[in-house]
N, C-alpha and C. Protein backbone atom coordinates (compact mmCIF):
# COMPACT_ATOMS: atom_id res chain seq x y z
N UNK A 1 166.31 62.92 54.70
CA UNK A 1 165.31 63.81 54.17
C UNK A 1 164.88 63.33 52.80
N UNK A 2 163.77 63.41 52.60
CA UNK A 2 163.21 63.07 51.33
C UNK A 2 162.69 63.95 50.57
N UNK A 3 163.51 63.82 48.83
CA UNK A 3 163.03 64.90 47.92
C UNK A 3 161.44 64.80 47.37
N UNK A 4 161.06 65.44 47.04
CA UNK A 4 159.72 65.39 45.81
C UNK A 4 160.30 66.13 44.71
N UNK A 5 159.84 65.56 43.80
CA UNK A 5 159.63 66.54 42.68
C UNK A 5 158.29 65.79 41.80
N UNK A 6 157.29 66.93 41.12
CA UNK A 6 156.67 66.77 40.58
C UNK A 6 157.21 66.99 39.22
N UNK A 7 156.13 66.19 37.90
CA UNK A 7 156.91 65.79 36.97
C UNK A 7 155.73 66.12 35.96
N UNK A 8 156.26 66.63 34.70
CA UNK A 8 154.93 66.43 33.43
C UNK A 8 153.47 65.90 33.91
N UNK A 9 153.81 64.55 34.41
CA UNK A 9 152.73 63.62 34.23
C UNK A 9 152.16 63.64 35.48
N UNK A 10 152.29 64.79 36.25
CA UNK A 10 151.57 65.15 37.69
C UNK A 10 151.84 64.00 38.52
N UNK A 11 152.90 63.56 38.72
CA UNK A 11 153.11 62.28 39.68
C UNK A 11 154.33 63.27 40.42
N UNK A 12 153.70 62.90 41.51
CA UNK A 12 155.44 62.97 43.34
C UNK A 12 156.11 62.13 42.71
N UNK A 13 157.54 62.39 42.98
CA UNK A 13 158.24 61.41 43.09
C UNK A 13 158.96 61.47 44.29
N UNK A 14 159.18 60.26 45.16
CA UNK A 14 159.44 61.23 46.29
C UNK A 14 160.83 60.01 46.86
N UNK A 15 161.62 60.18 46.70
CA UNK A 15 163.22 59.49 47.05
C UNK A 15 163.54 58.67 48.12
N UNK A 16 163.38 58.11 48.19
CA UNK A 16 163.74 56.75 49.85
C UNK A 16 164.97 56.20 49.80
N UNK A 17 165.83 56.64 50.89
CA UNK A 17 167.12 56.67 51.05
C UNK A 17 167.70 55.47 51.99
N UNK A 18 168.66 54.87 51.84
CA UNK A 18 168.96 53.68 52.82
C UNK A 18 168.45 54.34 54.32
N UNK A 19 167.82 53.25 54.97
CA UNK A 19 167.31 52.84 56.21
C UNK A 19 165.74 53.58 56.42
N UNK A 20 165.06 53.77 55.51
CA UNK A 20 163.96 54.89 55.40
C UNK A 20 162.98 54.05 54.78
N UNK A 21 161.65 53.88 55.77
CA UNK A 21 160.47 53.43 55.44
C UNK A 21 159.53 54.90 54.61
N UNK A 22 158.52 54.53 53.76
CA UNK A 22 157.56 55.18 53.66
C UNK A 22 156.07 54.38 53.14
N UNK A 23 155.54 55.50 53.60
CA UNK A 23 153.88 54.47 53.22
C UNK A 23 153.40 55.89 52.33
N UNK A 24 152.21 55.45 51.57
CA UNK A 24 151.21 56.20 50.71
C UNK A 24 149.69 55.39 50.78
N UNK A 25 149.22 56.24 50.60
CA UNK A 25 147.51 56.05 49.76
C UNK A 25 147.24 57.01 48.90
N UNK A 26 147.98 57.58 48.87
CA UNK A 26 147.80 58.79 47.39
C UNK A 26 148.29 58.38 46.15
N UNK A 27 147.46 58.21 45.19
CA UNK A 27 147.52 57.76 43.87
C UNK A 27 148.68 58.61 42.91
N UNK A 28 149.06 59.93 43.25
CA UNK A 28 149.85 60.25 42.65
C UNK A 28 151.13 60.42 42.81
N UNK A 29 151.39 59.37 44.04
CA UNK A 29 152.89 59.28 45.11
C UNK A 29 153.95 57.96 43.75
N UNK A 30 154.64 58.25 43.77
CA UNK A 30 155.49 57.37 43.66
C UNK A 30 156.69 57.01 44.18
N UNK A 31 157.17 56.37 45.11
CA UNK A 31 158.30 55.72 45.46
C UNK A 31 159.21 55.60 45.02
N UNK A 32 160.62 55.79 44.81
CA UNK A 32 161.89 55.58 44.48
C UNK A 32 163.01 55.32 45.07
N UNK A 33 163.58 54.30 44.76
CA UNK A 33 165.07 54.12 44.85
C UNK A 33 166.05 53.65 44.63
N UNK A 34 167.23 53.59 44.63
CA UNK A 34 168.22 53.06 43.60
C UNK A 34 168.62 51.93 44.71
N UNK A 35 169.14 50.61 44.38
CA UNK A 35 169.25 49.51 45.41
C UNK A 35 170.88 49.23 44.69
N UNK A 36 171.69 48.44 45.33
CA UNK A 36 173.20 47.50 45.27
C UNK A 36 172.23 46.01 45.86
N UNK A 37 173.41 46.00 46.89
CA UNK A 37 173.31 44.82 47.30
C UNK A 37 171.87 45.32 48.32
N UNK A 38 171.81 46.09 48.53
CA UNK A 38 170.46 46.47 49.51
C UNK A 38 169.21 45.60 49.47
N UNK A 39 168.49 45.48 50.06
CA UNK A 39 166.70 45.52 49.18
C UNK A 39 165.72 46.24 49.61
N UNK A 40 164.65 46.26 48.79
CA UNK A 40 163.66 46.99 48.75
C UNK A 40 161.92 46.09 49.25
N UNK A 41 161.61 46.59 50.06
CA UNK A 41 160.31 45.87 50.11
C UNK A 41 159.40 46.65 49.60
N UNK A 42 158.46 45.78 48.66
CA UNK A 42 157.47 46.83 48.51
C UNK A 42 156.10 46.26 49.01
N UNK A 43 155.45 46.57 49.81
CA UNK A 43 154.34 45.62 50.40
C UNK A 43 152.94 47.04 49.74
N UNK A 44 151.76 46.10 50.03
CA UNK A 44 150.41 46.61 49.19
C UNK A 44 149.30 45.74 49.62
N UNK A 45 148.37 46.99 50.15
CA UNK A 45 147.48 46.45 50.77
C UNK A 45 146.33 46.22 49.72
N UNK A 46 145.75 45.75 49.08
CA UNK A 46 144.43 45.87 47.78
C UNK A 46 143.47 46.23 47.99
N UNK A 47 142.87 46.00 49.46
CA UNK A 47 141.42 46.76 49.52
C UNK A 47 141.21 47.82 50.21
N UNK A 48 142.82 48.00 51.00
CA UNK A 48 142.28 49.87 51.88
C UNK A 48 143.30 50.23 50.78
N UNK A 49 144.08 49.95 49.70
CA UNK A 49 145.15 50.81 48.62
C UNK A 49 145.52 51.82 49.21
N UNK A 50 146.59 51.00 50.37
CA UNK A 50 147.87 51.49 51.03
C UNK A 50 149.12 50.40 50.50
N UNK A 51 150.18 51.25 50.04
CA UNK A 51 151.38 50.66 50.10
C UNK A 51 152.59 51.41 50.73
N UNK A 52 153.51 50.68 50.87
CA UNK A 52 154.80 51.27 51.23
C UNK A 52 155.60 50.34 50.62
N UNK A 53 157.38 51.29 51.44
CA UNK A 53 158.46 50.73 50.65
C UNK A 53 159.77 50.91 51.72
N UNK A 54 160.24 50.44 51.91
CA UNK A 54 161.65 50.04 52.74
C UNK A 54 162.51 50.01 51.98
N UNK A 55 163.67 50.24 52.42
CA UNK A 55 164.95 50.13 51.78
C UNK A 55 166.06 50.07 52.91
N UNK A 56 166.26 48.66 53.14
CA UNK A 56 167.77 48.47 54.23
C UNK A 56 169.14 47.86 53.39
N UNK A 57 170.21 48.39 54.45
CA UNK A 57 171.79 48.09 53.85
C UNK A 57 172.18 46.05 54.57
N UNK A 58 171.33 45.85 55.34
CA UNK A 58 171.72 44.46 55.93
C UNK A 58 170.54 44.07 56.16
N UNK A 59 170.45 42.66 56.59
CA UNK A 59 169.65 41.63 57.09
C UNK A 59 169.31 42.02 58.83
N UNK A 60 169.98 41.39 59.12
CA UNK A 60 169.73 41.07 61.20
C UNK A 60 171.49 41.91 61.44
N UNK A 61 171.51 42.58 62.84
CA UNK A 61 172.60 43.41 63.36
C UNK A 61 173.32 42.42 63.91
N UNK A 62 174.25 42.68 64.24
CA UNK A 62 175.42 41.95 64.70
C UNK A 62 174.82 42.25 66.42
N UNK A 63 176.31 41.71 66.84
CA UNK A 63 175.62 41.13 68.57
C UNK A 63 176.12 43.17 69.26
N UNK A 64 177.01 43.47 68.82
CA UNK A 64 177.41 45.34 69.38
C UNK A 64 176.77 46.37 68.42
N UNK A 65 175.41 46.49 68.07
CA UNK A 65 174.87 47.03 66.97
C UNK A 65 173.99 47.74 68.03
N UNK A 66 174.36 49.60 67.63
CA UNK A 66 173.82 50.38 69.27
C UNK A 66 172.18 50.75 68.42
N UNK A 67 171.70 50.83 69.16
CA UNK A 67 170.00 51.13 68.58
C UNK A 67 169.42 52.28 67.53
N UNK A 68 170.65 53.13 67.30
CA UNK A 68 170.99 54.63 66.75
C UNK A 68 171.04 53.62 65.27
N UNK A 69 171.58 52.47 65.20
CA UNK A 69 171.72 52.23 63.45
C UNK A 69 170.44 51.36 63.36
N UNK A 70 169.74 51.17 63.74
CA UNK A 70 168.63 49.65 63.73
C UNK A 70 168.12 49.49 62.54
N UNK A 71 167.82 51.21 62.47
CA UNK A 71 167.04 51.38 60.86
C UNK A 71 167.84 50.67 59.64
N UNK A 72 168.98 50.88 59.54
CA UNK A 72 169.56 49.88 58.62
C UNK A 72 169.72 48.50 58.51
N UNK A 73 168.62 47.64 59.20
CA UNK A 73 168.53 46.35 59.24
C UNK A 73 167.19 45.91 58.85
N UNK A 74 167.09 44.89 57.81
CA UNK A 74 165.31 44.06 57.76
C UNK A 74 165.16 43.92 58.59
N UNK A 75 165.55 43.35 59.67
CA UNK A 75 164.40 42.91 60.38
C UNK A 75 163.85 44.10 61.16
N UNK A 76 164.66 45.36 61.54
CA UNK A 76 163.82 46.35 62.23
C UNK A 76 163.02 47.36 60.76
N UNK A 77 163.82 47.21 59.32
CA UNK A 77 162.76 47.86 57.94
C UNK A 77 161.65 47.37 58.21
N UNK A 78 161.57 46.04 58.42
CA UNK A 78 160.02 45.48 57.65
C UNK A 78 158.75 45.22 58.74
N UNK A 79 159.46 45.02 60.24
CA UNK A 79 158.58 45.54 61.15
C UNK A 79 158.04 47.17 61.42
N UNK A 80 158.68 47.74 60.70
CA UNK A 80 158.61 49.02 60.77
C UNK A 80 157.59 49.55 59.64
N UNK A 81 157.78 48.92 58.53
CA UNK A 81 156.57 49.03 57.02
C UNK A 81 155.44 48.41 57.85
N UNK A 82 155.73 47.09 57.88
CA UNK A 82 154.51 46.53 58.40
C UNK A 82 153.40 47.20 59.35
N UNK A 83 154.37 47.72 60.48
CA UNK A 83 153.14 48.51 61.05
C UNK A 83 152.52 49.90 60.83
N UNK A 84 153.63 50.24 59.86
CA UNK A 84 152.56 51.47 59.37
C UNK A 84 151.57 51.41 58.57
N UNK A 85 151.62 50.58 57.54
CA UNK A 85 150.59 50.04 56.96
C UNK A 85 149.74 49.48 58.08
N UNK A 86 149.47 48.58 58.94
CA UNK A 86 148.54 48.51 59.83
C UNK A 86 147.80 49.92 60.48
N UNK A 87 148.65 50.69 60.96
CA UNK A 87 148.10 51.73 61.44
C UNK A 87 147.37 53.10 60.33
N UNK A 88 147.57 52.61 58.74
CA UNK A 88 146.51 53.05 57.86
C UNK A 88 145.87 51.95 57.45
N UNK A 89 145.30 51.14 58.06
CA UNK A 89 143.84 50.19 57.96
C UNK A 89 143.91 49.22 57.35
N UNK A 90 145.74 48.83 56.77
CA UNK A 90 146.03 47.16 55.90
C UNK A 90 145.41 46.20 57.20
N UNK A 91 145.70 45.11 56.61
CA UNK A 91 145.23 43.66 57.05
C UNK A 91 146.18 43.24 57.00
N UNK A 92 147.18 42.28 57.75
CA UNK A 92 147.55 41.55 57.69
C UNK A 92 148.01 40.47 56.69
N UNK A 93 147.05 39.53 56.55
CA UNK A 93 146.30 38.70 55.75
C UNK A 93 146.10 39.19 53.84
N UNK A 94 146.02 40.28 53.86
CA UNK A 94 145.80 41.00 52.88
C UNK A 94 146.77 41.43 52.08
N UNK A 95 148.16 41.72 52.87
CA UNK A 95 149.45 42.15 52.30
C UNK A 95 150.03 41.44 51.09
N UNK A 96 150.23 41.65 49.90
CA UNK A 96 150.65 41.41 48.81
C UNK A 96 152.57 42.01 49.31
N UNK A 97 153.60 41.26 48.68
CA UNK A 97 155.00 41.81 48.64
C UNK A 97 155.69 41.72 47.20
N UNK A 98 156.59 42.66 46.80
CA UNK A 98 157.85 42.09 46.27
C UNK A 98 158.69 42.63 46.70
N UNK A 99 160.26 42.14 46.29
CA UNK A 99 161.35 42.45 47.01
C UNK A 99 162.20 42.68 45.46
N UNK A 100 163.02 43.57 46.02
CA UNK A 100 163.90 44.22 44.77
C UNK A 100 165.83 44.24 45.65
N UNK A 101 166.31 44.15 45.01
CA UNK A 101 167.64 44.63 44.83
C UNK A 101 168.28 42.91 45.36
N UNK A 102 169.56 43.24 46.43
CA UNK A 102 170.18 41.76 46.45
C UNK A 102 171.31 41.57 45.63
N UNK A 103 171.98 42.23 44.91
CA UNK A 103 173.13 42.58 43.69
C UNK A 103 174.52 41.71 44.68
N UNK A 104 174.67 41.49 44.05
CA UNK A 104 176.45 41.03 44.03
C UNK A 104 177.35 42.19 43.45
N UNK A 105 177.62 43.15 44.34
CA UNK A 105 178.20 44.42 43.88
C UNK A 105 180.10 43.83 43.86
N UNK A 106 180.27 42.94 44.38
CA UNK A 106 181.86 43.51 44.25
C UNK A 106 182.45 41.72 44.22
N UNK A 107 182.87 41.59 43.15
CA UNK A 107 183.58 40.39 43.59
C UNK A 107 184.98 40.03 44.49
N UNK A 108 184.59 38.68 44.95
CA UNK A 108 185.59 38.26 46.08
C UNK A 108 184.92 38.81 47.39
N UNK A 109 184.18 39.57 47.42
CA UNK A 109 183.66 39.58 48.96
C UNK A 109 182.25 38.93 49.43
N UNK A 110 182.19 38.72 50.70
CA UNK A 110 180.77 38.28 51.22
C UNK A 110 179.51 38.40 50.39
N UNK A 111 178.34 37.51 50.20
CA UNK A 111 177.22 37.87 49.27
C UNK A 111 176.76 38.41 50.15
N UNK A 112 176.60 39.73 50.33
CA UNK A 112 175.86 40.47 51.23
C UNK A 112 174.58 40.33 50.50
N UNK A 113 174.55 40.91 48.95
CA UNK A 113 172.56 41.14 48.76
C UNK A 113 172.22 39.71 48.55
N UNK A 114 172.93 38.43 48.03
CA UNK A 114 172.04 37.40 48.57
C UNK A 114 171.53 36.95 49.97
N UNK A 115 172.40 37.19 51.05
CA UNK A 115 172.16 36.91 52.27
C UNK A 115 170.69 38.58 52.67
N UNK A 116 171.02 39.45 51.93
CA UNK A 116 169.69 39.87 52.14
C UNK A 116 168.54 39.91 51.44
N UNK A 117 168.56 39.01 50.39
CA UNK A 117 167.27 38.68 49.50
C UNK A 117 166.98 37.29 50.42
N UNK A 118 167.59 36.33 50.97
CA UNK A 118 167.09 35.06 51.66
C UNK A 118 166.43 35.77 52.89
N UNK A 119 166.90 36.63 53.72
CA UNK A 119 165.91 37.29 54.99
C UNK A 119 164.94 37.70 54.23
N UNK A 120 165.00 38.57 53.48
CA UNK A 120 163.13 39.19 53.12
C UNK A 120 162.69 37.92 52.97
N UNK A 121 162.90 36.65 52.08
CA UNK A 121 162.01 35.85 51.72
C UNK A 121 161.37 35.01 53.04
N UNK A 122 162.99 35.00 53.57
CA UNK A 122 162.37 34.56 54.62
C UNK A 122 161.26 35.19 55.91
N UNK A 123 161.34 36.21 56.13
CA UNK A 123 160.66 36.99 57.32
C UNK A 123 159.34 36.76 56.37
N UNK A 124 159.22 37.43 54.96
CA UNK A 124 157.96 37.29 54.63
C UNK A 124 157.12 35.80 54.90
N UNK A 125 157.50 34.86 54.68
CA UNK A 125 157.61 33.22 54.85
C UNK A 125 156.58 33.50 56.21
N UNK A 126 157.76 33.36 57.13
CA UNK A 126 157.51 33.57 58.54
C UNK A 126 156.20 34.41 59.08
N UNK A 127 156.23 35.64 57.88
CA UNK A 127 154.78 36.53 58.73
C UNK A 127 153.36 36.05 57.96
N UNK A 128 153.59 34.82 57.21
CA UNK A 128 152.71 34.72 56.04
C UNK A 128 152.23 36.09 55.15
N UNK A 129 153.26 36.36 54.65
CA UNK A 129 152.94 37.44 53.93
C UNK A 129 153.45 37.44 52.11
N UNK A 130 152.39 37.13 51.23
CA UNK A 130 152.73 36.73 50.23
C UNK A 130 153.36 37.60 49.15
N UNK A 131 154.69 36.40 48.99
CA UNK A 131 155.25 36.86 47.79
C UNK A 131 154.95 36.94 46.31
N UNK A 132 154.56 37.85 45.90
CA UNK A 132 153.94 38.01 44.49
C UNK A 132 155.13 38.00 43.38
N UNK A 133 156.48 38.55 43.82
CA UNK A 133 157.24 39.07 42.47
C UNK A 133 158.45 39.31 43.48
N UNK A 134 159.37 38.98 42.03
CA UNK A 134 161.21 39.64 43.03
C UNK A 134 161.57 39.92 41.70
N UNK A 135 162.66 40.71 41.72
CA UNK A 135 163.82 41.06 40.92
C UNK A 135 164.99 41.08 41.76
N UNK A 136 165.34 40.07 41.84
CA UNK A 136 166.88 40.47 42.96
C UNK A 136 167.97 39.28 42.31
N UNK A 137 168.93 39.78 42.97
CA UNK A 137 170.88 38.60 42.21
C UNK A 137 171.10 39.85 41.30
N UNK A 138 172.18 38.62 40.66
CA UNK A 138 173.02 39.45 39.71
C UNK A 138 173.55 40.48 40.59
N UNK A 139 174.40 41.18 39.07
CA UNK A 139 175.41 42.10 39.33
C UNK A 139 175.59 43.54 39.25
N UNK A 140 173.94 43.78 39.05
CA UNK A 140 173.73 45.38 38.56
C UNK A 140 172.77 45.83 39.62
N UNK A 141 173.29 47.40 39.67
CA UNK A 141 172.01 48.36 40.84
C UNK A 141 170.53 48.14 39.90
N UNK A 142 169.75 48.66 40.74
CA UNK A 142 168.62 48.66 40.07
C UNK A 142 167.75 50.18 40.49
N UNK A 143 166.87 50.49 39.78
CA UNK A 143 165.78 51.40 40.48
C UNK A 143 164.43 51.04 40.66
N UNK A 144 164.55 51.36 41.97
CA UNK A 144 162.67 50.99 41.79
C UNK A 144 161.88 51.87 41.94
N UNK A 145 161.13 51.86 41.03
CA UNK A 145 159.97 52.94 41.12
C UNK A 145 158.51 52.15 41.72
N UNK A 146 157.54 52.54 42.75
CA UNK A 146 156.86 51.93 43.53
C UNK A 146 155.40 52.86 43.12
N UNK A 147 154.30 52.53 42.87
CA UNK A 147 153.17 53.72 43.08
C UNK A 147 152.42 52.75 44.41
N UNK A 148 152.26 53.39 45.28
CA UNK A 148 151.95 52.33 46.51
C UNK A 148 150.55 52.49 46.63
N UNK A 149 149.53 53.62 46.71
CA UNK A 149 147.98 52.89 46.36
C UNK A 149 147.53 52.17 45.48
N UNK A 150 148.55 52.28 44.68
CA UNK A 150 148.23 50.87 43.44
C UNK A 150 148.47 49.85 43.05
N UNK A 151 149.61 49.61 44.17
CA UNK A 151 149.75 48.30 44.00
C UNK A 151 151.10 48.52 42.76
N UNK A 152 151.54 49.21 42.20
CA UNK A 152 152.28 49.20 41.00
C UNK A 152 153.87 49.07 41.09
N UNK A 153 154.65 48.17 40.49
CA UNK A 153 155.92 48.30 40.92
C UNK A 153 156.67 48.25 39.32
N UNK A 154 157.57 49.39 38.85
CA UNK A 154 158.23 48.76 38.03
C UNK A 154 159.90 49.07 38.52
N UNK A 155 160.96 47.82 38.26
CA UNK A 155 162.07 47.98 38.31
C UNK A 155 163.03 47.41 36.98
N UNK A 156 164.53 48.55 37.01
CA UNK A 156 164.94 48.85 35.90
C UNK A 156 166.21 48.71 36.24
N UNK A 157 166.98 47.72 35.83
CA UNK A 157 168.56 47.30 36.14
C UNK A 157 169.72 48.55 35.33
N UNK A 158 170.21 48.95 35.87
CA UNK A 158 171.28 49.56 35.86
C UNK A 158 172.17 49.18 35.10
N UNK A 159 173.33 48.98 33.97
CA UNK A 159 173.83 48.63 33.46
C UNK A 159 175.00 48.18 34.09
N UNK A 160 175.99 46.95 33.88
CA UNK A 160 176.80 46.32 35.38
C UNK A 160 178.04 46.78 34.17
N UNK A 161 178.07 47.02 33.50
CA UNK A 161 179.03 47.19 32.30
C UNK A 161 179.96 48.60 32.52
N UNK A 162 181.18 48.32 32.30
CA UNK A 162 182.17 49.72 32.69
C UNK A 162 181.81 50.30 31.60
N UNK A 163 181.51 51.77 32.26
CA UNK A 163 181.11 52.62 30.56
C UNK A 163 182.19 52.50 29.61
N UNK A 164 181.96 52.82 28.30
CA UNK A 164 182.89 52.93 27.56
C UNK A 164 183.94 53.99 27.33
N UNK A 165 185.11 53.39 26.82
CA UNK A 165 186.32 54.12 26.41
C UNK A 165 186.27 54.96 25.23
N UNK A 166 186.22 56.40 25.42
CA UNK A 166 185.85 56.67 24.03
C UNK A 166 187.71 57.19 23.88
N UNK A 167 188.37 57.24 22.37
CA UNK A 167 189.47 57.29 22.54
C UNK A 167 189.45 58.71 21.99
N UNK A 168 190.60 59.35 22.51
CA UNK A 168 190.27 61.26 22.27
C UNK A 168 190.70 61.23 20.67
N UNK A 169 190.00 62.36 20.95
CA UNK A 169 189.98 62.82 18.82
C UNK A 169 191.50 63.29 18.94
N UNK A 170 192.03 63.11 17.44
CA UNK A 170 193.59 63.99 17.58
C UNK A 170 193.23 65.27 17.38
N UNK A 171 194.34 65.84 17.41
CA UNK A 171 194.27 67.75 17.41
C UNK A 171 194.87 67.79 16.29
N UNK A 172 194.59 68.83 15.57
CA UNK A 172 195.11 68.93 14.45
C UNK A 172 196.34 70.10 14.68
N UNK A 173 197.66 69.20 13.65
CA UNK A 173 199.08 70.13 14.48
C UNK A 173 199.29 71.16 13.43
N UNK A 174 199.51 72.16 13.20
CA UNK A 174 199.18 73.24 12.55
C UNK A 174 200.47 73.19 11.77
N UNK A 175 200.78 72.90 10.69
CA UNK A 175 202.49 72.40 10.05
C UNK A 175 203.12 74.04 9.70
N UNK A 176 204.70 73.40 10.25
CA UNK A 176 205.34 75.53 10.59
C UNK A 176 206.11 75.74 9.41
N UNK A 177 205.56 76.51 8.96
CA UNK A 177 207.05 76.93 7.53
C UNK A 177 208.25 77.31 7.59
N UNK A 178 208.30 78.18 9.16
CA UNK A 178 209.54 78.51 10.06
C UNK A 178 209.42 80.27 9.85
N UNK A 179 208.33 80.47 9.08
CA UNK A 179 207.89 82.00 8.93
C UNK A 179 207.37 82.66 10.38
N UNK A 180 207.48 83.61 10.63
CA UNK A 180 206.80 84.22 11.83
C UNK A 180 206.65 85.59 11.29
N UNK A 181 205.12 85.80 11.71
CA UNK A 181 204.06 87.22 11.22
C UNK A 181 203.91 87.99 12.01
N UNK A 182 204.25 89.27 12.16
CA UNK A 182 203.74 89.86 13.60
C UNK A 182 202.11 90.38 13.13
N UNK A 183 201.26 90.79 13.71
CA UNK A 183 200.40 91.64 13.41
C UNK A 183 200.53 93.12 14.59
């Protein structure tokens, strides 16, 4: 399910959650989401100013992958953007992309978000669909904020840094004279 909230500056903001496509042509939509190793497509059409935005947890499914999870894979995200944007009047040919997230969340294990920043580049490759911009690697989440009739993308790295230690204040020990007061 996806939140909205409207904000001061009269903009949706409207939340895209792992395995969840959305499209816009409304100028006051904005796109969001927080990425790991995930990524984010953001594709944009320029002359019908339709965009959308994907957000998958993997690349391609394994060989026992039942059809109930698909959505969590590029290759069924971005066929899935792709044609909704077709079916609000993009072109093909016309599609502008960038790709966001790809993080190296945990060391010692598999590069999962590099192995899924090389599929977007690659599928895009493959559909001739041009890459304009990435922010992806490294070791920090990111957010992306998307305005999709406009073509607008800004993303904002997360800090990869363990918050800090703040060390507790002392208490102050109240010194005993060995007197005791009743009231």
């Amino acid at each position: 399910m996806m939140a909205s909230a409207a904000r001061a500056d009269g903009l949706r903001r409207l939340n895209i959650y792992q395995g969840e496509t959305r499209i816009s042509d409304e100028a006051d939509v904005v796109l969001t989401t927080v990425l790991g190793s995930c990524i984010a497509a953001c594709l944009y059409d320029p002359v019908v100013k339709v965009g959308g935005i994907n957000h998958f947890l993997l690349a391609e499914p394994g060989r026992d992958t039942d059809a109930a999870s698909m959505q969590r894979y590029g290759v069924y995200a971005m066929e899935v953007l792709i044609n909704a944007m077709l079916s609000r009047g993009a072109t093909r040919n016309a599609l502008k992309a960038r790709i966001y997230g790809g993080a190296s969340m945990r060391d010692g294990y598999r590069d999962i978000g590099g192995a899924n920043a090389a599929f977007a580049r690659r599928f895009l490759a493959d559909e001739r669909i041009a890459l304009v911009g990435e922010d992806v690697g490294g070791v920090g989440a990111r957010r992306v904020e998307f305005r999709p009739a406009l073509g607008l993308a800004r993303c904002r790295t997360i800090s990869a840094a363990a918050p800090p230690i703040v060390a507790p204040k002392p208490v102050p020990v109240a010194s005993s004279t060995g007197d005791v007061e009743f009231f």
